[in-house]
C-alpha atoms as a PDB file:
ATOM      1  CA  UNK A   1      26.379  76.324   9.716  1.00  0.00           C
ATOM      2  CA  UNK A   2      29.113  74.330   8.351  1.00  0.00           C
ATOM      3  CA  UNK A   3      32.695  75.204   9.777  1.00  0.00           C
ATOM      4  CA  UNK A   4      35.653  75.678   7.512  1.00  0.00           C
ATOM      5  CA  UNK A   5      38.234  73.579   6.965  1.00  0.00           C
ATOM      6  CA  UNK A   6      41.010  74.455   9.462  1.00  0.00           C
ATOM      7  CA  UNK A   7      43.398  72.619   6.901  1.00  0.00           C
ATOM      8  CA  UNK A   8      42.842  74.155   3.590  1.00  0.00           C
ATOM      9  CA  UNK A   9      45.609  76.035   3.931  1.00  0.00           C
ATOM     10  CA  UNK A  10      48.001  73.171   4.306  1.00  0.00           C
ATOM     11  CA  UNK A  11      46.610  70.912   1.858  1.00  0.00           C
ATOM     12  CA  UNK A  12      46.152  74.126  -1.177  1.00  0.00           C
ATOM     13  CA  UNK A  13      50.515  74.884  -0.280  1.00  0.00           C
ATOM     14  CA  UNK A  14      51.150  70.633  -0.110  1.00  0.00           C
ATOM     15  CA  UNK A  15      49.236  70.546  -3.893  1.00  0.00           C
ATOM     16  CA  UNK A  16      50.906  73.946  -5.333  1.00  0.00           C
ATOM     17  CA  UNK A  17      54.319  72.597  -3.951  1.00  0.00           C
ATOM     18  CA  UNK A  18      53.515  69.005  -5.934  1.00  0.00           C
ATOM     19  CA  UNK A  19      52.345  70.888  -9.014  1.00  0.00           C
ATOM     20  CA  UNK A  20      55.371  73.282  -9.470  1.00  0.00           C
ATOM     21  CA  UNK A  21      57.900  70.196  -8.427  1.00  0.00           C
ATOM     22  CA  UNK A  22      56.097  68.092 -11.149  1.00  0.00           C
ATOM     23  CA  UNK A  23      55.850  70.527 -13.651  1.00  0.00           C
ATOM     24  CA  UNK A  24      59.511  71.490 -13.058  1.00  0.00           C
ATOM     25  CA  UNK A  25      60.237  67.618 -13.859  1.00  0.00           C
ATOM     26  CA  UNK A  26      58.307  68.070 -17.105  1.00  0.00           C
ATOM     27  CA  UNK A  27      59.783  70.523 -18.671  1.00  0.00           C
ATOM     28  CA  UNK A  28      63.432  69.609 -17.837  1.00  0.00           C
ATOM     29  CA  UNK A  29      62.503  66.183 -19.304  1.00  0.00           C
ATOM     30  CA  UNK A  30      60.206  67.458 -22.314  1.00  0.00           C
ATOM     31  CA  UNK A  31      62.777  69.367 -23.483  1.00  0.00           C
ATOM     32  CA  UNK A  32      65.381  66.964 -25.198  1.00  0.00           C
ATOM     33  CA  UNK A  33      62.240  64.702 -25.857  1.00  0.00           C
ATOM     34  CA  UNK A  34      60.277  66.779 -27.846  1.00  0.00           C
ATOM     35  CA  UNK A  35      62.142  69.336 -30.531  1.00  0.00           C
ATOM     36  CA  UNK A  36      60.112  71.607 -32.433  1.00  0.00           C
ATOM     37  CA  UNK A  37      59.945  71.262 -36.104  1.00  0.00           C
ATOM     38  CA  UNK A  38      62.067  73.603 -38.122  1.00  0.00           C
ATOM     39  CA  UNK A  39      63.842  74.889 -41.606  1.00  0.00           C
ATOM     40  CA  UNK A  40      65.775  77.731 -40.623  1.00  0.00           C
ATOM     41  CA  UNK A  41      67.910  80.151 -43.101  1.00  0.00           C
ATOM     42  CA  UNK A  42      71.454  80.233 -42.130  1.00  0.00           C
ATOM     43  CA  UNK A  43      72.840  83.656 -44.095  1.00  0.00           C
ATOM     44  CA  UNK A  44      72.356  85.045 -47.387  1.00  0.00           C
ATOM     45  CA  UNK A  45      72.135  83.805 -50.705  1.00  0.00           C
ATOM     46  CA  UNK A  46      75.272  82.769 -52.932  1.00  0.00           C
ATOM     47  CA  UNK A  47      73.128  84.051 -55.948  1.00  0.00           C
ATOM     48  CA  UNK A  48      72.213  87.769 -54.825  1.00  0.00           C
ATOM     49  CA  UNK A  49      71.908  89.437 -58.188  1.00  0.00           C
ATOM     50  CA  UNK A  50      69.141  92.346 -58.427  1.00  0.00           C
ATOM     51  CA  UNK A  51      67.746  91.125 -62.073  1.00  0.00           C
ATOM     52  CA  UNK A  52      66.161  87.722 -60.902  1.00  0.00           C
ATOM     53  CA  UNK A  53      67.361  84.114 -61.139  1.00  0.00           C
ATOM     54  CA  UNK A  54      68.095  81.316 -58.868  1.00  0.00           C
ATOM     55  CA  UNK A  55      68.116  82.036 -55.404  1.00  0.00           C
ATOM     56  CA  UNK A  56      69.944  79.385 -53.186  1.00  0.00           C
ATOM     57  CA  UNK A  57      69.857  80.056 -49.185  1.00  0.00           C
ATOM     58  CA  UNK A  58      71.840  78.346 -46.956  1.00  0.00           C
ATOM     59  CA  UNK A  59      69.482  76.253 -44.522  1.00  0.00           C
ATOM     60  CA  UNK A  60      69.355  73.707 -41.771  1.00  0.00           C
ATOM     61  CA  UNK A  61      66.479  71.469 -41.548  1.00  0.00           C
ATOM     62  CA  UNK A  62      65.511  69.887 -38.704  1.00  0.00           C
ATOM     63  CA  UNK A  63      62.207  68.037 -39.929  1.00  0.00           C
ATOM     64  CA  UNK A  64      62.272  64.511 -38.556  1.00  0.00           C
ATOM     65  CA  UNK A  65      58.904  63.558 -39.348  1.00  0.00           C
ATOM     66  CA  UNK A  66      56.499  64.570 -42.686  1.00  0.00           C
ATOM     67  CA  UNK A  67      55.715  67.853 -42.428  1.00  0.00           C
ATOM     68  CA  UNK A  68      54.713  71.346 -44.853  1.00  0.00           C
ATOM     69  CA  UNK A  69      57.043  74.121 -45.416  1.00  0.00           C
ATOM     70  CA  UNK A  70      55.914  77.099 -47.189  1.00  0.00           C
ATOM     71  CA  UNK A  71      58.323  79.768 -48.557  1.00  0.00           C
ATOM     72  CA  UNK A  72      58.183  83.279 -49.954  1.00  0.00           C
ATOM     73  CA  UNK A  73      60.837  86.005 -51.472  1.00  0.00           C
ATOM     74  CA  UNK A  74      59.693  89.373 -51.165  1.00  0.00           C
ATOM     75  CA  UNK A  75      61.588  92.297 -53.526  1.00  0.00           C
ATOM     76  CA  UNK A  76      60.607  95.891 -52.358  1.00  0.00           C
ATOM     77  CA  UNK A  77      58.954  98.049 -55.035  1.00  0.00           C
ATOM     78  CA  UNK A  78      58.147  94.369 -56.861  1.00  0.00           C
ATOM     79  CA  UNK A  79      55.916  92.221 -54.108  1.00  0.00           C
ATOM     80  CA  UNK A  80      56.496  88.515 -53.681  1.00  0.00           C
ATOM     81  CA  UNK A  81      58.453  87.114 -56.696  1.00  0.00           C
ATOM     82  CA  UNK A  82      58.201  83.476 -55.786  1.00  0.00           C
ATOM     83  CA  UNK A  83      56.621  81.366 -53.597  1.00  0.00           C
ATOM     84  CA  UNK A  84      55.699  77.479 -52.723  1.00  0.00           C
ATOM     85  CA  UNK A  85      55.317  75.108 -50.224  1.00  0.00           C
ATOM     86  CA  UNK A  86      56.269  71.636 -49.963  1.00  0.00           C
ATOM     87  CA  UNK A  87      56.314  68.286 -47.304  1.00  0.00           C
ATOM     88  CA  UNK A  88      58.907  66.626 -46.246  1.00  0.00           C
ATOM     89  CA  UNK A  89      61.227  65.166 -43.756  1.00  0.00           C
ATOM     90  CA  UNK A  90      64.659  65.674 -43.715  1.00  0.00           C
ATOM     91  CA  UNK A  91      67.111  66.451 -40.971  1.00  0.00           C
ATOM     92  CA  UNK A  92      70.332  68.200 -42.987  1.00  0.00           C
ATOM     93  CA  UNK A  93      72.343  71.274 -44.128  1.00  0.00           C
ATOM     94  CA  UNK A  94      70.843  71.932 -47.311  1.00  0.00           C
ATOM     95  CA  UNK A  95      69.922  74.860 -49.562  1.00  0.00           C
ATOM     96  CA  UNK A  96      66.561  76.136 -49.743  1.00  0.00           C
ATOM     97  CA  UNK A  97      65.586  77.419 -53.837  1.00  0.00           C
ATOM     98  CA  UNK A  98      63.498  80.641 -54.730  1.00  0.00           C
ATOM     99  CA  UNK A  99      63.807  80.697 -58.455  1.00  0.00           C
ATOM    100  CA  UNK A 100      61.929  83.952 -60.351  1.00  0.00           C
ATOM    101  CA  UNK A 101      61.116  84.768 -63.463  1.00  0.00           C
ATOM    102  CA  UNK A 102      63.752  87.980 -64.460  1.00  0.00           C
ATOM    103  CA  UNK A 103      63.219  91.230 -63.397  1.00  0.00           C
ATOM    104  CA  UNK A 104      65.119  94.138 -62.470  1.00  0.00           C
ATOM    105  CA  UNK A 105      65.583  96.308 -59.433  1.00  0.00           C
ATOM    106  CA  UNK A 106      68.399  98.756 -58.520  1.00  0.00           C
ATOM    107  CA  UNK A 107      71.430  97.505 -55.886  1.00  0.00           C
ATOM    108  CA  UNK A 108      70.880  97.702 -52.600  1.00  0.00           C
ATOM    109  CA  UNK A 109      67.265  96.729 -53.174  1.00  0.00           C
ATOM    110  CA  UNK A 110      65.648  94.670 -50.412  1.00  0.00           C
ATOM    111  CA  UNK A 111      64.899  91.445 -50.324  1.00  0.00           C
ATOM    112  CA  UNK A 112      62.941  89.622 -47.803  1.00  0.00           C
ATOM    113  CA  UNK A 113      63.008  85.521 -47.742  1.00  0.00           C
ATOM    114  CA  UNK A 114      60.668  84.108 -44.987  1.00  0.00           C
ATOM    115  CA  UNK A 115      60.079  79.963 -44.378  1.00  0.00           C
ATOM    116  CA  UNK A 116      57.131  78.810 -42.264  1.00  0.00           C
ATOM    117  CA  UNK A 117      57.439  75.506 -40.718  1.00  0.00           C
ATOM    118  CA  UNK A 118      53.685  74.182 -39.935  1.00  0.00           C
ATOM    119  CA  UNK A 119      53.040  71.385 -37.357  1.00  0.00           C
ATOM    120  CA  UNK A 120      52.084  68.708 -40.015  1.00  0.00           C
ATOM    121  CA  UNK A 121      51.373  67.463 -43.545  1.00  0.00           C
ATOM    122  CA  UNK A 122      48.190  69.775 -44.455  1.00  0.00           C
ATOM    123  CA  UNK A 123      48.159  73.573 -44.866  1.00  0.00           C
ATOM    124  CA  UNK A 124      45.616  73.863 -42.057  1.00  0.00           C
ATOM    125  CA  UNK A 125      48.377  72.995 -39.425  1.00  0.00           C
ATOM    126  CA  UNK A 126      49.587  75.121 -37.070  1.00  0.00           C
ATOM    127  CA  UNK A 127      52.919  77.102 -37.418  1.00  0.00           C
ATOM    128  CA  UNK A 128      55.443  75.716 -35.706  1.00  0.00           C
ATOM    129  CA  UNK A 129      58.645  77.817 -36.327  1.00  0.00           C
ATOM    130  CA  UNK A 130      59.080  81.033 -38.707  1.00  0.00           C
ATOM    131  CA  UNK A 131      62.724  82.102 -40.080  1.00  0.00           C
ATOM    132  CA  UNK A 132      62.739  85.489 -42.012  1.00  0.00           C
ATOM    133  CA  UNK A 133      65.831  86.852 -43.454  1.00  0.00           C
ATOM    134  CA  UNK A 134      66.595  90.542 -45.478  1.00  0.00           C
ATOM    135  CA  UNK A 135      69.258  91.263 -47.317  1.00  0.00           C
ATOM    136  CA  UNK A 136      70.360  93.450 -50.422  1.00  0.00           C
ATOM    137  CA  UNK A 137      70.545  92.720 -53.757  1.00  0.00           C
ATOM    138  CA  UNK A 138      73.975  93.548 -55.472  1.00  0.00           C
ATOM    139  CA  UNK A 139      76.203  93.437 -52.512  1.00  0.00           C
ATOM    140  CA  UNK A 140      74.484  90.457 -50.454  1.00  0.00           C
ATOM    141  CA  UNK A 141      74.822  92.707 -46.934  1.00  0.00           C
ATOM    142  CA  UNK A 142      73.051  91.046 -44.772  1.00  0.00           C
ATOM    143  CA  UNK A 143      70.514  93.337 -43.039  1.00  0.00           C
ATOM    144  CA  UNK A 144      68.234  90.914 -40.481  1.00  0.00           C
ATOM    145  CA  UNK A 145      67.843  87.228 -39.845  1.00  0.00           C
ATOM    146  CA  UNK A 146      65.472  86.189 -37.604  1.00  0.00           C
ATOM    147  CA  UNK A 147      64.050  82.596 -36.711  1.00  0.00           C
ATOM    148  CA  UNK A 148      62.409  80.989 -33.866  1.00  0.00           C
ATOM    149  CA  UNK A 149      59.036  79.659 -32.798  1.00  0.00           C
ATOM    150  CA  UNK A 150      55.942  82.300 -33.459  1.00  0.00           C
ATOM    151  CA  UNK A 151      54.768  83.769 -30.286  1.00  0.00           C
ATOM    152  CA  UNK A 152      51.530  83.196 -29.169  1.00  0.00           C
ATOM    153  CA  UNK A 153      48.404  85.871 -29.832  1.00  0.00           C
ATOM    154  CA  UNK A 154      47.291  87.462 -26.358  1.00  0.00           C
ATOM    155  CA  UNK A 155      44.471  87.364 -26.015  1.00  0.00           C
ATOM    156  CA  UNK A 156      43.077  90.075 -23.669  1.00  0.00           C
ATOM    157  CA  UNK A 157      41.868  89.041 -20.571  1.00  0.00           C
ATOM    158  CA  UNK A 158      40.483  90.777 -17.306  1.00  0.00           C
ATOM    159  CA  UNK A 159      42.352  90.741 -14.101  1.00  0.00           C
ATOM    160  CA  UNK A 160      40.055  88.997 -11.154  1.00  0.00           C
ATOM    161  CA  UNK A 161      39.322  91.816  -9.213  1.00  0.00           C
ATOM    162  CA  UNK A 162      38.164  93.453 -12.354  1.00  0.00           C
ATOM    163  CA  UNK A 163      35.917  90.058 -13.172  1.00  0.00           C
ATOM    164  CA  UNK A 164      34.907  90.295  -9.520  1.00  0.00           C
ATOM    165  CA  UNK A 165      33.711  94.034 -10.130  1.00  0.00           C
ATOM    166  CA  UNK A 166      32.155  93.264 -13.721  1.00  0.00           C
ATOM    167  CA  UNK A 167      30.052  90.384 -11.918  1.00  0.00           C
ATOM    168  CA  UNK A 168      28.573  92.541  -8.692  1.00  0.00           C
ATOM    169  CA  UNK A 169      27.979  95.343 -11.223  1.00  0.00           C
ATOM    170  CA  UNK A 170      25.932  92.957 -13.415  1.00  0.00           C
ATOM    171  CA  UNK A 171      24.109  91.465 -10.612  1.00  0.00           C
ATOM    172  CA  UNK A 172      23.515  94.757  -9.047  1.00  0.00           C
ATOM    173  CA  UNK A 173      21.903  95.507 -12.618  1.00  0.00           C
ATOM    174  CA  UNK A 174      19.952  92.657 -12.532  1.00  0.00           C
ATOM    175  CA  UNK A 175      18.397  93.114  -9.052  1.00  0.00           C
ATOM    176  CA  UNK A 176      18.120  96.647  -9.864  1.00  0.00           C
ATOM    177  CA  UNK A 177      16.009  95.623 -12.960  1.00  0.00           C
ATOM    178  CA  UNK A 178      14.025  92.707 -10.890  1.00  0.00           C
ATOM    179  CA  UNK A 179      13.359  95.161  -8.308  1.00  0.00           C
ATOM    180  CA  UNK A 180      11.958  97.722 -10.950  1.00  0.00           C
ATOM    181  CA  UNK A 181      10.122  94.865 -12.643  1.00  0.00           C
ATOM    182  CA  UNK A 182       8.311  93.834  -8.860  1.00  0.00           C
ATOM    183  CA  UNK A 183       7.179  97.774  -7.903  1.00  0.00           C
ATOM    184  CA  UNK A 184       5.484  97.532 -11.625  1.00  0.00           C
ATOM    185  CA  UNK A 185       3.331  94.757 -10.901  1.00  0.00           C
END
């Protein structure tokens, strides 16, 4: 029978305490090194009439290599009224432009502006930062703005002691079924 090893314990607490130290490290240096991609709304509108038109919103890019940025304006009761992407690279205080086709909604209507930064050139890429903003037509109040990177989905997982329970309670099925099997033959 083979004995245990009397210093597991040591060595598993010696290689957590290396791995949280290290990853510590990596994270305090990954931080300045690696910025995530963004265009990100900075208020509402100068433009915020409720018939259509030229919509200019105040925005600071942060894209320092070639990448896509897709854009959408929303009017309640109306549905999206523009929309495009584009690539680029550009790391400035600019203006980002929805421009309609006229219509006409009453003041106070909603509108709802979102830009998704994606990881890279193609539309397949991964989203890399979102920044939404609402505000109202006619008087420009500003209702939300919201940016930041997208969390992550969850995806639903099993505790261990339920995986632990899941696995006797198959195998228990299994030699439940084997055993069943045998007293047939």
């Amino acid at each position: 029978m083979k004995q245990p090893n009397a210093t597991f314990p040591g060595r598993w607490l010696a290689g957590l305490s290396a791995g949280v130290v290290f990853a510590a490290l990596g994270a305090a240096q990954g931080q300045a090194a690696s910025e995530v991609p963004s265009a990100e709304f900075l208020g509402v509108p100068s433009f915020f009439d409720c018939t259509g038109g030229n919509y200019n919103v105040p925005t600071q890019y942060n894209l320092p290599s070639l990448v896509r940025v897709a854009g959408s304006l929303v009017v309640d009761g109306l549905g999206e009224v523009s929309s495009y992407d584009q690539e680029g690279s550009r790391t400035d205080l600019g203006t980002y432009n929805f421009n309609t086709g006229p219509f006409s909604v009453p003041s106070g209507t909603l509108f709802t502006a979102t830009l998704i930064t994606y990881a890279g050139p193609q539309p397949s890429e991964e989203e890399a930062y979102r920044s939404e903003l609402v505000f109202e037509c006619g008087t420009g109040t500003l209702v939300s703005l919201a940016s930041g990177v997208p969390e992550p989905e969850e995806v639903p997982l099993l505790p261990h002691w339920a995986l632990g329970a899941l696995a006797a309670l198959l195998g228990g099925a299994g030699a439940w079924r084997a055993r069943r099997r045998a007293a047939r033959a």
